[in-house]
PDB file of N, CA and C in Angstrom:
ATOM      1  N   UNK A   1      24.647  96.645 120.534  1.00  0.00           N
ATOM      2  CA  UNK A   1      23.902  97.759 120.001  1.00  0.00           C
ATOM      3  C   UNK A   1      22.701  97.990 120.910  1.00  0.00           C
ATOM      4  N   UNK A   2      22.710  99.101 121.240  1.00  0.00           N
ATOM      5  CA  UNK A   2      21.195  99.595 122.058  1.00  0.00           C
ATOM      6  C   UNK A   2      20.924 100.900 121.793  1.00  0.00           C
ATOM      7  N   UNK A   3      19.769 101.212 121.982  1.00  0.00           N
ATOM      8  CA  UNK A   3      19.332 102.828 122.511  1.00  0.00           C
ATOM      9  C   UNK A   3      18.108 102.472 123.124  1.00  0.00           C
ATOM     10  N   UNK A   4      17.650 103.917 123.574  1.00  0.00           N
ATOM     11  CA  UNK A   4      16.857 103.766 124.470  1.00  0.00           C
ATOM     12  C   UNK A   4      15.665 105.198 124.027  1.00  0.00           C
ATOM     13  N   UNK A   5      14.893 105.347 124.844  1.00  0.00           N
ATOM     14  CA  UNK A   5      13.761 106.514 124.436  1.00  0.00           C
ATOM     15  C   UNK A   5      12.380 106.348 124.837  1.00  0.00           C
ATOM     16  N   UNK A   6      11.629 107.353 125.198  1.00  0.00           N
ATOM     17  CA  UNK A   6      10.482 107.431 126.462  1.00  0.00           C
ATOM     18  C   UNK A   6       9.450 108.800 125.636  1.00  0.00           C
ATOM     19  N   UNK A   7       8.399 108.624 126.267  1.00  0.00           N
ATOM     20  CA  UNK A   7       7.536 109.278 126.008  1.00  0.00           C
ATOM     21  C   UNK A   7       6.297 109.594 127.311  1.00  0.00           C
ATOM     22  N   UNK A   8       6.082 110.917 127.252  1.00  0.00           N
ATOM     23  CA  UNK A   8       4.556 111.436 127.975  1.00  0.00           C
ATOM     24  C   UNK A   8       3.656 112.030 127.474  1.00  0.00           C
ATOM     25  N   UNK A   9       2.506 111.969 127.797  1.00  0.00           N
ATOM     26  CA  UNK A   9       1.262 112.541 127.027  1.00  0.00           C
ATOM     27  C   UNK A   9       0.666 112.990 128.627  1.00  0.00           C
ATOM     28  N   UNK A  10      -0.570 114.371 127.861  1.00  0.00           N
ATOM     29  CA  UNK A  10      -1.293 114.827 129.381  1.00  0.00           C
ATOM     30  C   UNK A  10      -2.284 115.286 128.198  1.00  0.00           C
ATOM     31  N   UNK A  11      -3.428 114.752 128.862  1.00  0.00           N
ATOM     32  CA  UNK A  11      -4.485 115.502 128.651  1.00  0.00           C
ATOM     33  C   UNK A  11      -5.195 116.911 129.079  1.00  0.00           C
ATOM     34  N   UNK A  12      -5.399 117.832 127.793  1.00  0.00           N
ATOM     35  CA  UNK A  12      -5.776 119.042 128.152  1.00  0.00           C
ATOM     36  C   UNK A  12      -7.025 119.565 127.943  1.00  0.00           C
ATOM     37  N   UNK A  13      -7.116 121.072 127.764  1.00  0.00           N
ATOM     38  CA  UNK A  13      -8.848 121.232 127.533  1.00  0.00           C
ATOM     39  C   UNK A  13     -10.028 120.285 128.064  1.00  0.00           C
ATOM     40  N   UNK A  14     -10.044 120.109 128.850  1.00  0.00           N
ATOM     41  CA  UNK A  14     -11.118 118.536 129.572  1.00  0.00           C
ATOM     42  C   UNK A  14     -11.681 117.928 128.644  1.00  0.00           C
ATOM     43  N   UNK A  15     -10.184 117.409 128.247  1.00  0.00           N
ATOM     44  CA  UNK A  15      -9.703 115.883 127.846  1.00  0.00           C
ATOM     45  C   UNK A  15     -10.409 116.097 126.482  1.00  0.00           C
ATOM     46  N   UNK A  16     -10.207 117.065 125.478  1.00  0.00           N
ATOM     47  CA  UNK A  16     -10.625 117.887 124.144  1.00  0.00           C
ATOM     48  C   UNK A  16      -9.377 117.412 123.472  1.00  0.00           C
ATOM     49  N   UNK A  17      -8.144 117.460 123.875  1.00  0.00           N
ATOM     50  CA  UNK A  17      -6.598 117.691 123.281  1.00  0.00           C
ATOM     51  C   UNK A  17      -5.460 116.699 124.400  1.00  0.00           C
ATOM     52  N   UNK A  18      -4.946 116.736 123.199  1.00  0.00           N
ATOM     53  CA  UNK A  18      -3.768 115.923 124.544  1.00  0.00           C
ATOM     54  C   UNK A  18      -1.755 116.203 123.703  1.00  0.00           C
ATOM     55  N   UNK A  19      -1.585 116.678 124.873  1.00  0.00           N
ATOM     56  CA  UNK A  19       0.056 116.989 124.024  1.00  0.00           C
ATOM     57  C   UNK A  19       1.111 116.377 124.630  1.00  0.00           C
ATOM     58  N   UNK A  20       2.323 115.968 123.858  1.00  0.00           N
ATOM     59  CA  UNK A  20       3.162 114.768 124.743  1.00  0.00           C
ATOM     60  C   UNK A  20       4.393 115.197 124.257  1.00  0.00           C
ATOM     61  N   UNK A  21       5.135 115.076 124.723  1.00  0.00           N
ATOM     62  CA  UNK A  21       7.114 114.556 124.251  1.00  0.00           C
ATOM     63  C   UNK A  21       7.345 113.683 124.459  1.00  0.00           C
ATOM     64  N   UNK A  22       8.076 113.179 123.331  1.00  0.00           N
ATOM     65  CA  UNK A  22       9.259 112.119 123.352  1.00  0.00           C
ATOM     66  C   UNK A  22      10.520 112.303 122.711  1.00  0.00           C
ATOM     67  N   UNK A  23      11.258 111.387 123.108  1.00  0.00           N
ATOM     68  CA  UNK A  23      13.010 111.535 123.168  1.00  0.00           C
ATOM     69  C   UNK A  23      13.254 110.456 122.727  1.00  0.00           C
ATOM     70  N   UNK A  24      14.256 110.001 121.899  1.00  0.00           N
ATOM     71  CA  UNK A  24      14.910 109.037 121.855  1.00  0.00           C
ATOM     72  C   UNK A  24      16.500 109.371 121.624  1.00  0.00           C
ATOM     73  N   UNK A  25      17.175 108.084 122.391  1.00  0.00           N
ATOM     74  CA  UNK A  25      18.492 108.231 122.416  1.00  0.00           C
ATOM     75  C   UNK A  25      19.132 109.613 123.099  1.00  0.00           C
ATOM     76  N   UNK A  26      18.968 110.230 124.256  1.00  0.00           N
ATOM     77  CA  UNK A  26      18.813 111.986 124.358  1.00  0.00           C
ATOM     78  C   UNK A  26      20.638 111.996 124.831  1.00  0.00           C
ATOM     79  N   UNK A  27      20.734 111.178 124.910  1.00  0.00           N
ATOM     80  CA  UNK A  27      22.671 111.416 125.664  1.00  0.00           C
ATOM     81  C   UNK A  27      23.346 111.090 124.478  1.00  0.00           C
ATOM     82  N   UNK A  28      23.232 109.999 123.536  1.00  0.00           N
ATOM     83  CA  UNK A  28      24.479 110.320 122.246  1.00  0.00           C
ATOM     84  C   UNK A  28      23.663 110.498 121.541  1.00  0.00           C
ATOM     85  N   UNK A  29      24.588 111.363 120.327  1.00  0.00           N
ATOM     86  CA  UNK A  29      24.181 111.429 118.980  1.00  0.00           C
ATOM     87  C   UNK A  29      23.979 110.236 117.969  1.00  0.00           C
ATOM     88  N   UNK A  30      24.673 109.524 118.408  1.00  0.00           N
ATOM     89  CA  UNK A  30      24.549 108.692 117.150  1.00  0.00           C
ATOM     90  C   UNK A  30      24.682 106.899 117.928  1.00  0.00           C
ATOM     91  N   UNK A  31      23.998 106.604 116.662  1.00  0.00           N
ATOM     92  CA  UNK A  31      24.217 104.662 117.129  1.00  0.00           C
ATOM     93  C   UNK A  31      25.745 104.250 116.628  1.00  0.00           C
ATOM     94  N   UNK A  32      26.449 103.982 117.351  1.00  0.00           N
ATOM     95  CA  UNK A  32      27.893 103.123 116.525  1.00  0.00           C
ATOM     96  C   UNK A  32      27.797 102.114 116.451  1.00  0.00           C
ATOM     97  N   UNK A  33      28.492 100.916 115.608  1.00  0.00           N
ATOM     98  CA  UNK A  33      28.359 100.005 115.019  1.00  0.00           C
ATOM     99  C   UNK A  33      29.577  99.831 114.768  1.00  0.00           C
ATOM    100  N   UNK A  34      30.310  98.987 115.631  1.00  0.00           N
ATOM    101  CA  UNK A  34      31.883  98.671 114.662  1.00  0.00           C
ATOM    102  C   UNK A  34      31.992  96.898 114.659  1.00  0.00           C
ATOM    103  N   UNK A  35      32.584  96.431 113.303  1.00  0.00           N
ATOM    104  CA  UNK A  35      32.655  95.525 112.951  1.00  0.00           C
ATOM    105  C   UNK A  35      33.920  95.507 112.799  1.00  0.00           C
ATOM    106  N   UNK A  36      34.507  94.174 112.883  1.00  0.00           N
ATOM    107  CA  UNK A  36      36.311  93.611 112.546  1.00  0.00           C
ATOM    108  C   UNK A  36      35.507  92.401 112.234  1.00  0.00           C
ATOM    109  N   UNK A  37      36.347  91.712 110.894  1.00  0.00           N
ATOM    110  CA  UNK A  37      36.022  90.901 109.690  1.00  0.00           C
ATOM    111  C   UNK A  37      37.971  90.398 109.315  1.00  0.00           C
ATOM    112  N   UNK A  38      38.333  89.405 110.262  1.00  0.00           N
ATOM    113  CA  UNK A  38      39.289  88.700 109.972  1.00  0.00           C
ATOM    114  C   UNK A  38      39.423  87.385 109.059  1.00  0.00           C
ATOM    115  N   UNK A  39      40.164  87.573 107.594  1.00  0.00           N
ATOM    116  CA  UNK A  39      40.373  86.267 107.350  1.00  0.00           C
ATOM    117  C   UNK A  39      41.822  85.801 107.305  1.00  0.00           C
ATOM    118  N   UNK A  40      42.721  84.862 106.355  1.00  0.00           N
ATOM    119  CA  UNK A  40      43.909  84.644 106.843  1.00  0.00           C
ATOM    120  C   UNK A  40      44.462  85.559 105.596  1.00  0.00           C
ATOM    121  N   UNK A  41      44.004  86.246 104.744  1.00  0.00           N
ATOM    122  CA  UNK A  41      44.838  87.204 104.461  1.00  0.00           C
ATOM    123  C   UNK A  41      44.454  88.868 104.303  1.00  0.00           C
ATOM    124  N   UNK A  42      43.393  89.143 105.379  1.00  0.00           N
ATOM    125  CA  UNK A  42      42.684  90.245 105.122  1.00  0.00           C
ATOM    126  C   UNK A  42      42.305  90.729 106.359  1.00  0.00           C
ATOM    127  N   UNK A  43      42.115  92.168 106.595  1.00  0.00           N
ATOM    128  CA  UNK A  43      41.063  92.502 107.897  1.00  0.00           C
ATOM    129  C   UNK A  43      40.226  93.983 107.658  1.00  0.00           C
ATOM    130  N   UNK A  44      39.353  94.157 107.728  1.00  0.00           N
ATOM    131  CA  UNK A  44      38.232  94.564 107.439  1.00  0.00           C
ATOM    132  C   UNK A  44      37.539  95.197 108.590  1.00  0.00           C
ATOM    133  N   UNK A  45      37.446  96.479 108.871  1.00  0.00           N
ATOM    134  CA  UNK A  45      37.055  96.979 109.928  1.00  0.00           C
ATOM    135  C   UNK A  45      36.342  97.914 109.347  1.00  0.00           C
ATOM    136  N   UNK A  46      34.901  98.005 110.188  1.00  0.00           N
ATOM    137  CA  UNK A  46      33.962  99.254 109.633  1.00  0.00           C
ATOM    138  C   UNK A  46      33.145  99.794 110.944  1.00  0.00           C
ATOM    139  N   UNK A  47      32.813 101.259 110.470  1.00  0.00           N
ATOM    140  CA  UNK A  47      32.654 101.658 111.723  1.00  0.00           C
ATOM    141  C   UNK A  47      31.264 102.836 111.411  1.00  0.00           C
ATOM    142  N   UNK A  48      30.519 102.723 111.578  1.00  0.00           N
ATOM    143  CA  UNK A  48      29.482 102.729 111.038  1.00  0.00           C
ATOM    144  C   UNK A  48      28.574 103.968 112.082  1.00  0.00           C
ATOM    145  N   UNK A  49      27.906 104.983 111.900  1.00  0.00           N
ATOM    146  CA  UNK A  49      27.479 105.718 112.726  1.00  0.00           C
ATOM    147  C   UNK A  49      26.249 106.215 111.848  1.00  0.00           C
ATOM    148  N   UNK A  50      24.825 105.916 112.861  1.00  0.00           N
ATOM    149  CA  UNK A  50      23.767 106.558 112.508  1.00  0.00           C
ATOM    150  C   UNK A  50      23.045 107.265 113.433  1.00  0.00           C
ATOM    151  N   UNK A  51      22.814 108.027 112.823  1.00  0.00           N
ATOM    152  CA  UNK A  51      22.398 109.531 113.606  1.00  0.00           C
ATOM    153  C   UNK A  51      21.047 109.240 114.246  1.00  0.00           C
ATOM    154  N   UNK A  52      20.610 109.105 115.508  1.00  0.00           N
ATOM    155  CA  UNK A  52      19.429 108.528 116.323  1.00  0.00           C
ATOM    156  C   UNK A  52      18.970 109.466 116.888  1.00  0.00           C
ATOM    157  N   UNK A  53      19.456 110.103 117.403  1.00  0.00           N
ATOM    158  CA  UNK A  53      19.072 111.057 118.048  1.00  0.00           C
ATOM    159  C   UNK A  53      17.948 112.069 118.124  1.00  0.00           C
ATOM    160  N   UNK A  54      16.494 112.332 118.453  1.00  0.00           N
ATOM    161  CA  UNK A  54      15.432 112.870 118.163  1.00  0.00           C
ATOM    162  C   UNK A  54      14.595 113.359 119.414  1.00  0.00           C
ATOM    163  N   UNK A  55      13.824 114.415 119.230  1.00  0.00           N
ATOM    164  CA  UNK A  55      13.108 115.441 120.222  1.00  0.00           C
ATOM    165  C   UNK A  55      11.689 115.381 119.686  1.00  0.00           C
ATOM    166  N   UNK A  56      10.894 115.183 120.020  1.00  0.00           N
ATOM    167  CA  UNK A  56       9.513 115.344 119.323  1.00  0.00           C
ATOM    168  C   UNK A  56       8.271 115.955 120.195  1.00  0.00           C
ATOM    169  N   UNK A  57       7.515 116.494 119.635  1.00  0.00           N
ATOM    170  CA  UNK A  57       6.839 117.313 120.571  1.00  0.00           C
ATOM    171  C   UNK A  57       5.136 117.266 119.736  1.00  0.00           C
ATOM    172  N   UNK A  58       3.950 116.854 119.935  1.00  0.00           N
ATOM    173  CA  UNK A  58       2.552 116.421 118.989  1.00  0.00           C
ATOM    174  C   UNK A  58       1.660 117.199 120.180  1.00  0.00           C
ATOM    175  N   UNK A  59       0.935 117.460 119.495  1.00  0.00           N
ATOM    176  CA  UNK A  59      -0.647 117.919 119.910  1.00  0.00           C
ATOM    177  C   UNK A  59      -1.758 117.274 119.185  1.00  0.00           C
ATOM    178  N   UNK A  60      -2.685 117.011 119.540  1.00  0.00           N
ATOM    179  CA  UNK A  60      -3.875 116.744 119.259  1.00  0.00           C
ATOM    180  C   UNK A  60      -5.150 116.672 119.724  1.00  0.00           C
ATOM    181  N   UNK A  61      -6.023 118.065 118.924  1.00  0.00           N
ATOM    182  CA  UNK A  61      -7.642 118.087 119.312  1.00  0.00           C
ATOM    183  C   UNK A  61      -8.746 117.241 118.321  1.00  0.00           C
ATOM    184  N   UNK A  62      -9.456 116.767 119.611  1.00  0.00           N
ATOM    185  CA  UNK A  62     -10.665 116.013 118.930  1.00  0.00           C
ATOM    186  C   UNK A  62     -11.652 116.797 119.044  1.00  0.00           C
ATOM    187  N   UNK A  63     -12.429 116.850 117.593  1.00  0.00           N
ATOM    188  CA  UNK A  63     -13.171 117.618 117.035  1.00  0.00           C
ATOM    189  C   UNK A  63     -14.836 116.534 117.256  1.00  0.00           C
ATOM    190  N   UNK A  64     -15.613 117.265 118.191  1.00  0.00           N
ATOM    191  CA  UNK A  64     -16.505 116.128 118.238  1.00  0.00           C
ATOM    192  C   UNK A  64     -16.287 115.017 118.925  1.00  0.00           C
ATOM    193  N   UNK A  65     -17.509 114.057 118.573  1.00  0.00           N
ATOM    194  CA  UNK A  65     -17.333 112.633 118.862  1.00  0.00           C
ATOM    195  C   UNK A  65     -17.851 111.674 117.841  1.00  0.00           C
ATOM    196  N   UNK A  66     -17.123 110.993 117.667  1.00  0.00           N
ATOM    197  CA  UNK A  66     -17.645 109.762 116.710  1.00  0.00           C
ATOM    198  C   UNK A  66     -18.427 108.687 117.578  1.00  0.00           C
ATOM    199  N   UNK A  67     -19.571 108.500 116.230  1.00  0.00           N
ATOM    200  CA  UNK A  67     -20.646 107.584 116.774  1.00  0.00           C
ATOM    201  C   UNK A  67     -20.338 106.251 116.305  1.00  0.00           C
ATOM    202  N   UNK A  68     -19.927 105.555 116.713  1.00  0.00           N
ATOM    203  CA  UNK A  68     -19.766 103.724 116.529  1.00  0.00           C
ATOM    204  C   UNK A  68     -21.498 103.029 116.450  1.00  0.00           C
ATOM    205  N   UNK A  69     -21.840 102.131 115.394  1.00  0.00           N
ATOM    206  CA  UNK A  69     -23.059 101.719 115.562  1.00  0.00           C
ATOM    207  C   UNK A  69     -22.743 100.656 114.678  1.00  0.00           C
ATOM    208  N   UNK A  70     -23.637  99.507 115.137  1.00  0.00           N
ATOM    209  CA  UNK A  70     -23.358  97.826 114.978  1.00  0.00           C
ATOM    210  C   UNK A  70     -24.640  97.694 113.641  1.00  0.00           C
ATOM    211  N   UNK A  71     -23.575  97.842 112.821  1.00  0.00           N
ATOM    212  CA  UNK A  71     -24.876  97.382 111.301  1.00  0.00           C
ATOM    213  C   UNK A  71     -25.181  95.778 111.707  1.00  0.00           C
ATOM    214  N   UNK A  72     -26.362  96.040 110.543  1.00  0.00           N
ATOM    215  CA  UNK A  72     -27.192  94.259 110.839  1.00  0.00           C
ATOM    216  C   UNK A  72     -26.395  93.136 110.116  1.00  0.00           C
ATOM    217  N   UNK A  73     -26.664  92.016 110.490  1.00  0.00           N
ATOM    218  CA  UNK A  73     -25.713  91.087 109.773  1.00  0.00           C
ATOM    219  C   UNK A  73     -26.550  90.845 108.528  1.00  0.00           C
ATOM    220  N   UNK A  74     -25.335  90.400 107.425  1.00  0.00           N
ATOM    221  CA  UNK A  74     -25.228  90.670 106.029  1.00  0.00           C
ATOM    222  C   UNK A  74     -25.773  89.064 105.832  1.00  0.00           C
ATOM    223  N   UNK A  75     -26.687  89.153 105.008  1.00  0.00           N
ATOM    224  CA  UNK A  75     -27.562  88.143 104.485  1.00  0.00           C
ATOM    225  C   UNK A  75     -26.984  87.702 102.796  1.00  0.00           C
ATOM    226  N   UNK A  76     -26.152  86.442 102.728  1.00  0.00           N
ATOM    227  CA  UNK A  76     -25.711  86.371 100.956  1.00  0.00           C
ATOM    228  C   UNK A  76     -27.189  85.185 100.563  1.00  0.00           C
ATOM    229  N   UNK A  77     -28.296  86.021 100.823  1.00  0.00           N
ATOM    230  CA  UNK A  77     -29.261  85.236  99.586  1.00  0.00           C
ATOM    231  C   UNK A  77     -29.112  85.706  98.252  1.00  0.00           C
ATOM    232  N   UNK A  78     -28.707  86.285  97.878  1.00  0.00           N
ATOM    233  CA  UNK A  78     -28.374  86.655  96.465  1.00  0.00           C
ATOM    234  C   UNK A  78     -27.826  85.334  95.476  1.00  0.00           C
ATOM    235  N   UNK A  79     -27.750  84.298  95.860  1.00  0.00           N
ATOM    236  CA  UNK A  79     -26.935  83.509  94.773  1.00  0.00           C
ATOM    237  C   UNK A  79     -28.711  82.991  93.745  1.00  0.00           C
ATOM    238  N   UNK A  80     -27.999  82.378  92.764  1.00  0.00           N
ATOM    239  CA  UNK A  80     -29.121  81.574  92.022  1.00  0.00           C
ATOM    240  C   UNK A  80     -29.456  80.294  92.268  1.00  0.00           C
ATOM    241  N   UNK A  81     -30.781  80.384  92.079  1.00  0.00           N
ATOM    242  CA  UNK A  81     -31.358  78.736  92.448  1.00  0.00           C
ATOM    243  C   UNK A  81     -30.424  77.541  92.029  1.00  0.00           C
ATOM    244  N   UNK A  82     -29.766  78.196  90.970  1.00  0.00           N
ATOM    245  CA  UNK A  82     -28.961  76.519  90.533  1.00  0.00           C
ATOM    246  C   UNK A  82     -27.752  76.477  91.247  1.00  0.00           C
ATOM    247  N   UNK A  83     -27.323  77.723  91.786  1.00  0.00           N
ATOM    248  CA  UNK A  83     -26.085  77.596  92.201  1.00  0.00           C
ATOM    249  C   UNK A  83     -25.903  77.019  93.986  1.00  0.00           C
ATOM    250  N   UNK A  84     -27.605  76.921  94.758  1.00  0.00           N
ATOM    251  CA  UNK A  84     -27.712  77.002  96.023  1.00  0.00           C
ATOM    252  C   UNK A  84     -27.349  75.142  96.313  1.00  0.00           C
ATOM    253  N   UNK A  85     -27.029  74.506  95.265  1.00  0.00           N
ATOM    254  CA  UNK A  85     -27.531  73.110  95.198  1.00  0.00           C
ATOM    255  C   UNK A  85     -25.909  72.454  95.442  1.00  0.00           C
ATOM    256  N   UNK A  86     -25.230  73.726  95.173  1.00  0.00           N
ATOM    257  CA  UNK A  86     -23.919  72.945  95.537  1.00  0.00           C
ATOM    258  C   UNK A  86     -22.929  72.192  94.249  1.00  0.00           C
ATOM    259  N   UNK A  87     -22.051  71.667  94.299  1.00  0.00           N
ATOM    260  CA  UNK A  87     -21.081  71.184  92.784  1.00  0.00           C
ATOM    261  C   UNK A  87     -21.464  69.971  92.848  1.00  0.00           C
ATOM    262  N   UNK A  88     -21.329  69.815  91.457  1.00  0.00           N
ATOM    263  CA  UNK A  88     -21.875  68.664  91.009  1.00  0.00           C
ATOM    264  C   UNK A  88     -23.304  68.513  90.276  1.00  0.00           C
ATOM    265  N   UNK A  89     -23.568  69.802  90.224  1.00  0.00           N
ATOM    266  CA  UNK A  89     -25.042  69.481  89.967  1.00  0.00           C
ATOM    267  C   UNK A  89     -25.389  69.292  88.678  1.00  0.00           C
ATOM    268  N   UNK A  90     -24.597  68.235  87.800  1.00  0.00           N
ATOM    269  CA  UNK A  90     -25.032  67.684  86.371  1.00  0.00           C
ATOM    270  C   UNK A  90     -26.584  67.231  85.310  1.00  0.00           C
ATOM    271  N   UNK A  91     -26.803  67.015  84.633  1.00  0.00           N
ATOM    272  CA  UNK A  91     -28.255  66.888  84.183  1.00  0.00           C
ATOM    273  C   UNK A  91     -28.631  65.404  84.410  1.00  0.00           C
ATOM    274  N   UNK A  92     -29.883  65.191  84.851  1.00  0.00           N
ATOM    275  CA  UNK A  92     -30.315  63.804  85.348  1.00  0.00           C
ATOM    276  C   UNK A  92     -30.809  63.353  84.312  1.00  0.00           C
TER     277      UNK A  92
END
């Protein structure tokens, strides 16, 4: 069993959008699959075909720019005094 399938992208509008094709499987229609299933009083043959075959064609514009920014590190002082002491902490 194999197929195969490829893809290109190009950037357009200075580098605003970018549009691509891809193909898969572009020479057959379909994936075949045949099985033979011999026992000593039976045989069993199946032949199985799924349709693979596909053309695809995407665009996409970026609207803007997104700003990435490094929040501060997260401080858990929030617990309670009795709880900072750890397990075990029974009455003396």
């Amino acid at each position: 069993m194999y197929f195969y399938g490829g893809a290109v992208k190009k950037e357009i509008l200075n580098k605003k959008a970018t549009i691509g094709l891809n193909v898969l499987n572009p020479f057959s229609r379909d994936l075949n699959i045949k099985t033979v299933n011999n026992t000593a009083t039976s045989t069993q043959n199946t032949d199985i075909h799924y349709p693979l075959r596909s053309f695809g064609l995407n665009f996409s514009y970026n609207f803007g720019k997104l700003k990435f920014t490094q929040k501060k590190s997260i401080k858990n002082d929030d617990l309670k005094k009795e709880e900072q002491g750890g397990m075990g902490g029974g009455v003396q």
